[in-house]
PDB file of N, CA and C in Angstrom:
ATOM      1  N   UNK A   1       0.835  -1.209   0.000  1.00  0.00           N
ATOM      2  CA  UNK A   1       0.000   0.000   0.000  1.00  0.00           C
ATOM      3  C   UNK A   1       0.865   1.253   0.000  1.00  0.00           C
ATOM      4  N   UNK A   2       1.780   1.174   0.406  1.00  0.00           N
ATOM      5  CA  UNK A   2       2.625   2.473   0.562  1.00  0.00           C
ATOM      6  C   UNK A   2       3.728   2.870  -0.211  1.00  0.00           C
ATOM      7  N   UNK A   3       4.104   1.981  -1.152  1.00  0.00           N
ATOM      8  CA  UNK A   3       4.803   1.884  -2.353  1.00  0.00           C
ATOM      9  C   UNK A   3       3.741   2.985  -3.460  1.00  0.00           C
ATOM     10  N   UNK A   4       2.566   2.563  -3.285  1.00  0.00           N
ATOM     11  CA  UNK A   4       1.548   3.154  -4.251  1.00  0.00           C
ATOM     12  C   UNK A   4       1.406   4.043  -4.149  1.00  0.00           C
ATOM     13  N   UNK A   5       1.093   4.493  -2.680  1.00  0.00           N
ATOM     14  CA  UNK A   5       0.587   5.740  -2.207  1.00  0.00           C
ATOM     15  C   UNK A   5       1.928   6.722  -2.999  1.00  0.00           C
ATOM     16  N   UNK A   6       3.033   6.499  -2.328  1.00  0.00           N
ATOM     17  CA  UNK A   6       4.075   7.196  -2.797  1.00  0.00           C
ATOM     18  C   UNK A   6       4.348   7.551  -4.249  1.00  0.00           C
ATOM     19  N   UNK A   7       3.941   6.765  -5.314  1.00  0.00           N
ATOM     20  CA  UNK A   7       3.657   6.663  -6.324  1.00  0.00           C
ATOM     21  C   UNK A   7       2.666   7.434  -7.103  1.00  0.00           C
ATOM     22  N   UNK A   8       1.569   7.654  -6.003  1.00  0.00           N
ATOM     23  CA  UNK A   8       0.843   8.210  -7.135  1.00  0.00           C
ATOM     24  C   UNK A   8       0.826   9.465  -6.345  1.00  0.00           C
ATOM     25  N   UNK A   9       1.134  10.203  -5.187  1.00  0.00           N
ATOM     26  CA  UNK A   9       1.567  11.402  -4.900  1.00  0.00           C
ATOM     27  C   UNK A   9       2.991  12.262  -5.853  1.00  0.00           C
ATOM     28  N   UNK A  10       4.178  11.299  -6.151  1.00  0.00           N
ATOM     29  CA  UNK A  10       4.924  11.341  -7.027  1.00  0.00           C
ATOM     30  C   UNK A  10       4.278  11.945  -8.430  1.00  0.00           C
ATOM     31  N   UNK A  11       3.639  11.227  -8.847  1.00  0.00           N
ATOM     32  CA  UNK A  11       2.807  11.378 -10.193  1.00  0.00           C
ATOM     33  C   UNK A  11       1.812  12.550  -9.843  1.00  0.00           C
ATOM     34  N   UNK A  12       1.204  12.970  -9.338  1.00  0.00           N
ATOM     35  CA  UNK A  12       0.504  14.122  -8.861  1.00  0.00           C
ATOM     36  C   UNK A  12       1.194  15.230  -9.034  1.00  0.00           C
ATOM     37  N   UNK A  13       2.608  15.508  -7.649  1.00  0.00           N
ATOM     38  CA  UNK A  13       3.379  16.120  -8.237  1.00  0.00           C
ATOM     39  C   UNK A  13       3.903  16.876  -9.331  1.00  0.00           C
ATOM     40  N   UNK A  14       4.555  15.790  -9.822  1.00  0.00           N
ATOM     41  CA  UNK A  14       5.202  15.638 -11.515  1.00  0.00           C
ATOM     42  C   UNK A  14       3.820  16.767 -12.506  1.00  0.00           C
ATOM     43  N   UNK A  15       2.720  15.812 -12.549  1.00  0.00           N
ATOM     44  CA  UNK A  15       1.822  16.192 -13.360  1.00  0.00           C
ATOM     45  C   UNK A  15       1.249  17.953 -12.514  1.00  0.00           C
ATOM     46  N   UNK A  16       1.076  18.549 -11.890  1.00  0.00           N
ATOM     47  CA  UNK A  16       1.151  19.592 -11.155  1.00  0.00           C
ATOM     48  C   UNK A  16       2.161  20.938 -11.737  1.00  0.00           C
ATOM     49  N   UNK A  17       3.511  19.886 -11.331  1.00  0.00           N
ATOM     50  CA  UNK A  17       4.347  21.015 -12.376  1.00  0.00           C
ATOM     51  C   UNK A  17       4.906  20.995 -13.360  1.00  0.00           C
ATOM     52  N   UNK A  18       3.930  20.262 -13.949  1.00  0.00           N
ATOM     53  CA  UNK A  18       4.001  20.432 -15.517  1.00  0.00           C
ATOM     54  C   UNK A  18       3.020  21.346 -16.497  1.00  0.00           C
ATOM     55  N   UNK A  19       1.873  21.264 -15.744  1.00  0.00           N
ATOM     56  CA  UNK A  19       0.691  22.213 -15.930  1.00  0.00           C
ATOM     57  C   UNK A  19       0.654  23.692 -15.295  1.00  0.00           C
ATOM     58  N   UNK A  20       1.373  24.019 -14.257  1.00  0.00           N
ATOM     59  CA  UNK A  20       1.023  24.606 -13.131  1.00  0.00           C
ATOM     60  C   UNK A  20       1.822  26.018 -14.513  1.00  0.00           C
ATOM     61  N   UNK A  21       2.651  26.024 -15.324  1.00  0.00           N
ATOM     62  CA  UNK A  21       2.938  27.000 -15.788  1.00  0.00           C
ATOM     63  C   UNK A  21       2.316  27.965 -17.093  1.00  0.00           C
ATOM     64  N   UNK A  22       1.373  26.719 -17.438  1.00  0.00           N
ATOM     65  CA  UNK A  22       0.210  26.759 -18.472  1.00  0.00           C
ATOM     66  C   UNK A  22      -1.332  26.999 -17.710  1.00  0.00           C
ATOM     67  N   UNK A  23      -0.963  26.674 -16.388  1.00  0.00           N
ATOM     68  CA  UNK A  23      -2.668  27.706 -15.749  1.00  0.00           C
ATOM     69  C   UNK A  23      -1.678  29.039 -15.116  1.00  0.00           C
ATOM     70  N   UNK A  24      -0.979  28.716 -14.710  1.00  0.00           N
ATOM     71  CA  UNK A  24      -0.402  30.685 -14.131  1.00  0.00           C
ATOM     72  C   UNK A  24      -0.348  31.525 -15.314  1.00  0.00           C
ATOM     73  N   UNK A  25       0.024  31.026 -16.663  1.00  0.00           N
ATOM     74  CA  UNK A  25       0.612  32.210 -17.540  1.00  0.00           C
ATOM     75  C   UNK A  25      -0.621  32.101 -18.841  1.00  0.00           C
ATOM     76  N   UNK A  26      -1.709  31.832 -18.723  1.00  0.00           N
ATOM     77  CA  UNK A  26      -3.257  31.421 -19.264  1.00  0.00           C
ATOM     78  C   UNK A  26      -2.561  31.897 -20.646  1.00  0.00           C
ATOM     79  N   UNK A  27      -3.435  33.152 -20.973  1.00  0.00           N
ATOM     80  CA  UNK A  27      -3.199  33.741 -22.112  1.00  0.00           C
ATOM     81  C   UNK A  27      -1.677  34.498 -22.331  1.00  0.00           C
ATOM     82  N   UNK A  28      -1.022  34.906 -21.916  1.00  0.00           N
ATOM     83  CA  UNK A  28       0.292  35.950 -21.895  1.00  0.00           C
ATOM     84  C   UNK A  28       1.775  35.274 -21.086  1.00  0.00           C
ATOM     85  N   UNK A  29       2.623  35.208 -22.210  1.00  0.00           N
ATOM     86  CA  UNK A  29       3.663  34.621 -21.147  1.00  0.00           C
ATOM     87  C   UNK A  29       4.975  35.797 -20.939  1.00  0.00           C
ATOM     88  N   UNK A  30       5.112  36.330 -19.523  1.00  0.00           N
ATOM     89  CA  UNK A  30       6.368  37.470 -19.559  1.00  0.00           C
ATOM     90  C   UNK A  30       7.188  37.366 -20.510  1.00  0.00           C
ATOM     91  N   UNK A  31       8.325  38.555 -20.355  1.00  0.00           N
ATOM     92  CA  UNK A  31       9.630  38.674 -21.376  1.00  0.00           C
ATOM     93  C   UNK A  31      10.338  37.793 -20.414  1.00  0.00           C
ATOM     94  N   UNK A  32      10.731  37.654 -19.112  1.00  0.00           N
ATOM     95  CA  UNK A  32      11.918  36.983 -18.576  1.00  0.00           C
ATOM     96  C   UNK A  32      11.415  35.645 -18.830  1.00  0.00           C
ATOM     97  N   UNK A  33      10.324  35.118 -19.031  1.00  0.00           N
ATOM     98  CA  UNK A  33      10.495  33.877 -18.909  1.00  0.00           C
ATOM     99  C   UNK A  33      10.690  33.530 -20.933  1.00  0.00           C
ATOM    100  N   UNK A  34      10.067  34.230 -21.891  1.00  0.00           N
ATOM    101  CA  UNK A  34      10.134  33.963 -23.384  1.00  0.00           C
ATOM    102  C   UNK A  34      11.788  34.263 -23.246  1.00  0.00           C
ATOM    103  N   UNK A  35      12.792  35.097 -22.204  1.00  0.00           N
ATOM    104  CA  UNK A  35      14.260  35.136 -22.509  1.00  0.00           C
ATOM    105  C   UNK A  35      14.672  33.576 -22.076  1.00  0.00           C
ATOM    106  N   UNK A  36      13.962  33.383 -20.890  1.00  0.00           N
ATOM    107  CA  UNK A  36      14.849  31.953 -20.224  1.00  0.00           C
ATOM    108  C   UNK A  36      14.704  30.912 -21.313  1.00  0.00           C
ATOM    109  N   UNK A  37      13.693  30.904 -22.413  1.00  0.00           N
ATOM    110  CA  UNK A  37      13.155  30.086 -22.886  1.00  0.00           C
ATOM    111  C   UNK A  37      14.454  29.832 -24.142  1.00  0.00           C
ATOM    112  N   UNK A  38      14.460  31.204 -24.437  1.00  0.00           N
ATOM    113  CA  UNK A  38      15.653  30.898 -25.381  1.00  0.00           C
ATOM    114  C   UNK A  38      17.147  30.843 -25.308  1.00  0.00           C
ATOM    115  N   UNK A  39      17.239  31.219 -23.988  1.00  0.00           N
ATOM    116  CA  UNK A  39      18.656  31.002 -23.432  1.00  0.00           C
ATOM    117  C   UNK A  39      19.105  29.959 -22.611  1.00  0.00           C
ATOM    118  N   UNK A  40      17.923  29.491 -21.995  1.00  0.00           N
ATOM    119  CA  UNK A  40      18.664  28.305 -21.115  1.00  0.00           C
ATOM    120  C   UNK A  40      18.691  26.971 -21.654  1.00  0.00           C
ATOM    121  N   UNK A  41      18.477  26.490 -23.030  1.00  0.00           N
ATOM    122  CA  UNK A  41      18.289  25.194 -23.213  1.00  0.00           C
ATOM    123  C   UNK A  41      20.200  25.030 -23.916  1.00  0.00           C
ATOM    124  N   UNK A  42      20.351  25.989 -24.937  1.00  0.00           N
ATOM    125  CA  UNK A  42      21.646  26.384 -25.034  1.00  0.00           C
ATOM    126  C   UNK A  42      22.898  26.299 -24.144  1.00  0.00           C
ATOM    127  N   UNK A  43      22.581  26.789 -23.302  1.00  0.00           N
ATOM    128  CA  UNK A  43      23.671  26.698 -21.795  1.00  0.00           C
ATOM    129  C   UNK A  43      23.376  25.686 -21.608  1.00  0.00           C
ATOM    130  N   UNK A  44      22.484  25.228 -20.578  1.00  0.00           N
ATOM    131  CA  UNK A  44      22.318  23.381 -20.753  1.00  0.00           C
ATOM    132  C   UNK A  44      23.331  22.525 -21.007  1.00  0.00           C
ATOM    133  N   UNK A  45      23.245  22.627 -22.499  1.00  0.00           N
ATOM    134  CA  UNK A  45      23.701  22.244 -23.253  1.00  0.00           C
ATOM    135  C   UNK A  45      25.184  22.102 -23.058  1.00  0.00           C
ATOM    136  N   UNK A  46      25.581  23.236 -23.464  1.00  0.00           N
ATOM    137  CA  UNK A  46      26.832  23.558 -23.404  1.00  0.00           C
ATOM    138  C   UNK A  46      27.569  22.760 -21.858  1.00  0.00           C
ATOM    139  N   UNK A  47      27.355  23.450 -20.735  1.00  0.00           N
ATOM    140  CA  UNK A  47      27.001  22.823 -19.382  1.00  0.00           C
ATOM    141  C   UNK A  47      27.367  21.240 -19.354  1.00  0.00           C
ATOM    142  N   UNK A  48      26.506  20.155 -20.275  1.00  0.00           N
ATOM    143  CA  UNK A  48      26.671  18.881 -20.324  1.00  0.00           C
ATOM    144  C   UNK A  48      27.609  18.516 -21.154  1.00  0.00           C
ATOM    145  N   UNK A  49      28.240  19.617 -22.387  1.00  0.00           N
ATOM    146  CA  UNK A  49      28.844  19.003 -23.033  1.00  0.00           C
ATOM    147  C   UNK A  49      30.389  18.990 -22.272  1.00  0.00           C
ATOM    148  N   UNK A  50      30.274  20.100 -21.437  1.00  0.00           N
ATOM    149  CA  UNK A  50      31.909  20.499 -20.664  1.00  0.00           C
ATOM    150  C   UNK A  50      31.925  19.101 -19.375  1.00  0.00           C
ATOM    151  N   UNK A  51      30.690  19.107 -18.553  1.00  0.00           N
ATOM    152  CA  UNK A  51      30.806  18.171 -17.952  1.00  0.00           C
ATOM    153  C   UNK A  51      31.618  16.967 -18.490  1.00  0.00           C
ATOM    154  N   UNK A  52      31.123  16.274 -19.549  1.00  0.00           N
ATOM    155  CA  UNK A  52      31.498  14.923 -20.289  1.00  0.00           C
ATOM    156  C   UNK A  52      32.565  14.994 -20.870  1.00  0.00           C
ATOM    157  N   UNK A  53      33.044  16.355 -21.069  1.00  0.00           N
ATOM    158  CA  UNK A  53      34.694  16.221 -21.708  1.00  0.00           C
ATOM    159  C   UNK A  53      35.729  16.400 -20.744  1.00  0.00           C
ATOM    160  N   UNK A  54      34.986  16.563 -19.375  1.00  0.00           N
ATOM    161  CA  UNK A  54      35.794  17.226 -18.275  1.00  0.00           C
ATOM    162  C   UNK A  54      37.306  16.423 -18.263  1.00  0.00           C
ATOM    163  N   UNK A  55      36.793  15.218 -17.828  1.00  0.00           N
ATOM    164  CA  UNK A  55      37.990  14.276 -17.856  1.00  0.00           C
ATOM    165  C   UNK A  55      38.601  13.541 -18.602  1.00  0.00           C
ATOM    166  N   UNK A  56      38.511  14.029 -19.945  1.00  0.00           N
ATOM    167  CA  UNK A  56      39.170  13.267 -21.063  1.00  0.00           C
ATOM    168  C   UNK A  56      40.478  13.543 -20.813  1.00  0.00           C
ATOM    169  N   UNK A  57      41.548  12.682 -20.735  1.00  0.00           N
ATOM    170  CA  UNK A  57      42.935  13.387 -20.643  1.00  0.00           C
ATOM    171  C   UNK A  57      43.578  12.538 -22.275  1.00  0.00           C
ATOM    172  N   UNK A  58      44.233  13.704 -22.509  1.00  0.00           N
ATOM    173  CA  UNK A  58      45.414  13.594 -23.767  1.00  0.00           C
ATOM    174  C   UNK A  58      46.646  13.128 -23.957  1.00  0.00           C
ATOM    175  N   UNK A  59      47.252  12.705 -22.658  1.00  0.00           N
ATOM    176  CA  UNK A  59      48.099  12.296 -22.549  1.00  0.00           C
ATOM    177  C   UNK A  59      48.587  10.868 -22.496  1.00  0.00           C
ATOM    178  N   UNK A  60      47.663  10.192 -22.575  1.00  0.00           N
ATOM    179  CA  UNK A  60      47.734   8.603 -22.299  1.00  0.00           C
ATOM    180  C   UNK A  60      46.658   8.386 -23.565  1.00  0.00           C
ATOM    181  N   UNK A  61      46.413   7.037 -23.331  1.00  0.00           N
ATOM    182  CA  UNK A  61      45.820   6.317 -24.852  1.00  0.00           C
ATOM    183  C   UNK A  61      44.704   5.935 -24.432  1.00  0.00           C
ATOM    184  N   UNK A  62      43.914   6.533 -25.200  1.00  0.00           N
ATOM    185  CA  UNK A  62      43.723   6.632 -26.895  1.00  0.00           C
ATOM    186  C   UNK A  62      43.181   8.143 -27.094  1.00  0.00           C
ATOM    187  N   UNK A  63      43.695   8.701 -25.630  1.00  0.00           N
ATOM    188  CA  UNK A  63      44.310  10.480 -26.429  1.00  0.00           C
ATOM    189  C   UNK A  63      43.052  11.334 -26.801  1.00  0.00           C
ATOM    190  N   UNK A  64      41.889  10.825 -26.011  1.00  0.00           N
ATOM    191  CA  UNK A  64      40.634  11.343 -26.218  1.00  0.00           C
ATOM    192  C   UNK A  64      39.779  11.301 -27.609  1.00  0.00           C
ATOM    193  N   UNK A  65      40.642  10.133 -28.356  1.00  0.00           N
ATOM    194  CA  UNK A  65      39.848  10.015 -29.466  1.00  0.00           C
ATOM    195  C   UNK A  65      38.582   9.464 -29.780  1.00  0.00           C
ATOM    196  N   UNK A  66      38.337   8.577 -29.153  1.00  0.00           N
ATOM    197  CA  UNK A  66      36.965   8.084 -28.666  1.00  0.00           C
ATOM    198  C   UNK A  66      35.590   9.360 -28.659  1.00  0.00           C
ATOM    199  N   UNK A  67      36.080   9.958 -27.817  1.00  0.00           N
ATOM    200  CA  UNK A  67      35.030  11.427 -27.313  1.00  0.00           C
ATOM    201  C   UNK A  67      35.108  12.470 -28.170  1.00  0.00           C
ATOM    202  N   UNK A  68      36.236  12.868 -29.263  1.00  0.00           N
ATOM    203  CA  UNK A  68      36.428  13.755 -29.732  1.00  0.00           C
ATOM    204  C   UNK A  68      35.384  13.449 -31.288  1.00  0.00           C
ATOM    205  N   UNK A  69      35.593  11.909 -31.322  1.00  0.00           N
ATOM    206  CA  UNK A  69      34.959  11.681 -33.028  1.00  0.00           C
ATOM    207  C   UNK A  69      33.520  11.295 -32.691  1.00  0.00           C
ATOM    208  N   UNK A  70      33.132  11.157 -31.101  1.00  0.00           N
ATOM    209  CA  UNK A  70      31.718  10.895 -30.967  1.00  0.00           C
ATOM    210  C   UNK A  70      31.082  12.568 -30.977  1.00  0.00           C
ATOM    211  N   UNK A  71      31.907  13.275 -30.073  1.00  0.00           N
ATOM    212  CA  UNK A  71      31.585  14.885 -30.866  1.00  0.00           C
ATOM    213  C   UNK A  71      31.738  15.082 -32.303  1.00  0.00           C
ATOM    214  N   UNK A  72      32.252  15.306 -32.842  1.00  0.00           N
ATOM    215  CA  UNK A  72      32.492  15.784 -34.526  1.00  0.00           C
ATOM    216  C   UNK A  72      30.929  15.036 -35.159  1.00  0.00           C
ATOM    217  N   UNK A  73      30.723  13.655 -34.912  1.00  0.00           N
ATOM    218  CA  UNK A  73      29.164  13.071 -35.421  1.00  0.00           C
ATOM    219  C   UNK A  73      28.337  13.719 -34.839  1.00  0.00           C
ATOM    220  N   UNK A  74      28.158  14.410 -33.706  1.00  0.00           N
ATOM    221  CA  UNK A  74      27.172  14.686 -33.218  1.00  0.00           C
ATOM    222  C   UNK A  74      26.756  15.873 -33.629  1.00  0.00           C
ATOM    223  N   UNK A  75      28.234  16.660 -33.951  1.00  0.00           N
ATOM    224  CA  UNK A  75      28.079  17.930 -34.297  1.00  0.00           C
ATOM    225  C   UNK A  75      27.727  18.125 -35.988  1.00  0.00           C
ATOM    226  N   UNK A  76      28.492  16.815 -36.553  1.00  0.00           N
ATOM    227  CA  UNK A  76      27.920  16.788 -37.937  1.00  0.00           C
ATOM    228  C   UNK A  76      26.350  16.465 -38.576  1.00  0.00           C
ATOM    229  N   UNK A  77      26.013  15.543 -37.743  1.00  0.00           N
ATOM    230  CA  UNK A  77      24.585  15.315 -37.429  1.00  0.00           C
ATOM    231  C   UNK A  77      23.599  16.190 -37.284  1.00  0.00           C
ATOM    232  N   UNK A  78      24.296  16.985 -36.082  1.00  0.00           N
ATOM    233  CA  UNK A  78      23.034  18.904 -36.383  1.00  0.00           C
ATOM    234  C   UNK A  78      23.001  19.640 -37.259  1.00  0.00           C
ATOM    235  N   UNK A  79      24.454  19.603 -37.636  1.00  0.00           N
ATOM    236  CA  UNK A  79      24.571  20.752 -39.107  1.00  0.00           C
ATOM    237  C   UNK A  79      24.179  20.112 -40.118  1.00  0.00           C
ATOM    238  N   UNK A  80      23.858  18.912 -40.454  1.00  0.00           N
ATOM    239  CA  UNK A  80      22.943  18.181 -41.310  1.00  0.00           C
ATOM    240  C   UNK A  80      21.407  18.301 -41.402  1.00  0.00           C
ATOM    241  N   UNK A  81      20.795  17.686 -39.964  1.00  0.00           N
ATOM    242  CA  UNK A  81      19.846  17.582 -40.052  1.00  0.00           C
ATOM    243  C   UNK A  81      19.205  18.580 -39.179  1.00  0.00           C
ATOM    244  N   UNK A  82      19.704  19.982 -39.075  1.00  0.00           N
ATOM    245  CA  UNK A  82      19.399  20.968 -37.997  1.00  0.00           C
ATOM    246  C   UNK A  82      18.404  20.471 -37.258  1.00  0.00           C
ATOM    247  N   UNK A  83      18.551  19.387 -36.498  1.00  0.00           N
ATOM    248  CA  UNK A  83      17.377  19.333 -35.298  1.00  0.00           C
ATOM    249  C   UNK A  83      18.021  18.435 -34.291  1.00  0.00           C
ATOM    250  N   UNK A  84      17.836  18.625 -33.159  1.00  0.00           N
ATOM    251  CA  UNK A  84      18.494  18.069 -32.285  1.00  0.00           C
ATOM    252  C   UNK A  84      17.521  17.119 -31.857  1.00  0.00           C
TER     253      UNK A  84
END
């Protein structure tokens, strides 16, 4: 019973603030939040990509090649098919 309970308070939650920004902002959505909208998915981004290269080291083998050519596809991949 309490596995569930937890579960579907979880899911309540979740579903809460996912909506909760589409009943506060009904018809009109501010400038700071249409700025966050277009600036923070970018950083993000960026953010995860520094994380994951953090510890590549160059000095030993295989010299970060692994990570460097899984970037270059990834990056060739967007400039292809501009969509992430």
């Amino acid at each position: 019973m309490r596995p569930a309970l937890l579960v579907a308070v979880m899911s309540i939650v979740t579903i809460l603030l996912r909506f909760l920004p589409f009943w506060v902002f009904r018809g009109w959505t501010p400038a700071y939040i249409s700025y966050l909208g277009r600036v923070l998915p970018p950083a993000i981004i960026g953010m995860l990509v520094i994380y994951c290269l953090k510890d590549i080291s160059f000095a030993a083998r295989p010299f970060g090649l692994p990570e460097l050519i899984a970037g270059a596809c990834v990056v060739g991949m967007q400039a292809w098919k501009r969509n992430s």
